[in-house]
Every structure is written in structure tokens, then in C-alpha cells.
Protein backbone atom coordinates (compact mmCIF):
# COMPACT_ATOMS: atom_id res chain seq x y z
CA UNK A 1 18.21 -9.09 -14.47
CA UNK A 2 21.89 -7.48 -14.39
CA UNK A 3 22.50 -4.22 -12.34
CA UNK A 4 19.61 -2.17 -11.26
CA UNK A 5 20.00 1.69 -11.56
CA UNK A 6 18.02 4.13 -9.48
CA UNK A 7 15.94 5.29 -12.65
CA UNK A 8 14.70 1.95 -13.20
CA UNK A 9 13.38 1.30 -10.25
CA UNK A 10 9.95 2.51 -11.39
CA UNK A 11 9.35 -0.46 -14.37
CA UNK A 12 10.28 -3.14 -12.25
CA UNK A 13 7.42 -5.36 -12.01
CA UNK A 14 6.98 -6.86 -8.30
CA UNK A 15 6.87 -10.68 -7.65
CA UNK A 16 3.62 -11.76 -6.12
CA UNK A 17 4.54 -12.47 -2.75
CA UNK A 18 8.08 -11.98 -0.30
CA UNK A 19 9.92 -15.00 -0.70
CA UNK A 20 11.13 -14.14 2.59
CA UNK A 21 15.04 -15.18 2.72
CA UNK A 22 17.20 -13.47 4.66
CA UNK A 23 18.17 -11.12 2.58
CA UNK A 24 15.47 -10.07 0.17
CA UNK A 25 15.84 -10.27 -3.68
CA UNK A 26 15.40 -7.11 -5.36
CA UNK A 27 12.13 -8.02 -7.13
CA UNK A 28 10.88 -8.49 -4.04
CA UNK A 29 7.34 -6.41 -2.83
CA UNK A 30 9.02 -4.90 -0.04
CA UNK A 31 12.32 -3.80 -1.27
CA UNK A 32 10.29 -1.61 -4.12
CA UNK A 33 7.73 -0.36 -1.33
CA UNK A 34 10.93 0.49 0.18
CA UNK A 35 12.82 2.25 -2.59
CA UNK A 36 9.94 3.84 -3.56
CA UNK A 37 9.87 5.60 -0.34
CA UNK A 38 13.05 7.19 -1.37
CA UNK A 39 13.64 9.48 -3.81
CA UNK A 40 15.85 7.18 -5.96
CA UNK A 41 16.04 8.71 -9.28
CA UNK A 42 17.69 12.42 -8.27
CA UNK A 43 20.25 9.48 -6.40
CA UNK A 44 23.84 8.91 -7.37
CA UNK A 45 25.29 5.82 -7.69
CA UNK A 46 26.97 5.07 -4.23
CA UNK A 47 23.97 6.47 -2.27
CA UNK A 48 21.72 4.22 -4.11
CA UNK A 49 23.90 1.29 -3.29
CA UNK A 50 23.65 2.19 0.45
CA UNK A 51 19.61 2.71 0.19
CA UNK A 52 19.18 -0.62 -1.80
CA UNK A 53 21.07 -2.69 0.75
CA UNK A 54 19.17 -1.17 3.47
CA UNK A 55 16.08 -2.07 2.14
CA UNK A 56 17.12 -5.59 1.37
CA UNK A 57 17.53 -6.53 4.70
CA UNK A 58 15.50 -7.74 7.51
């Protein structure tokens, strides 16, 4: 999948169900719900960093 950049995060196609590790994987249902709270693409780099990892955890 390589690195994921804010403007992407719209195409990303969500896996069927939470695989539920402990830290979620990015294609994960509730990491996008998440992200796509946020307003990712207006995002720089760093910021997005700190909103992705927030959203990957439980």
C-alpha cells in the first residue's frame, strides 16, 4: 500500500469488517470513518501524521 497522504484518503476502499488488533490497520472501517471526520485534505503533512495515529488506536 506504501505511504498514505491526506488527499488519498477519499479512494481508499474499506475492508469489510475491523480486524480488531490493537492498533488498527489503516484500511480499516473505523480509521476512514475516523479520518473522514477530519478535514484531511486542507492537512499538512505532520498534522496528518498526528490525526492518523489517533485514529488508529483504541
Amino acid at each position: 500500500m506504501g505511504k498514505l497522504k491526506a488527499k488519498d484518503i477519499g479512494r481508499i476502499k474499506p475492508k469489510s469488517k475491523c480486524c480488531k488488533k490493537s492498533t488498527r490497520c489503516v484500511k480499516c472501517p473505523v480509521v476512514l470513518h475516523r479520518l473522514g471526520k477530519q478535514d484531511c485534505g486542507s492537512m499538512c503533512k505532520k498534522d496528518f501524521q498526528k490525526v492518523l495515529d489517533k485514529a488508529r488506536k483504541r
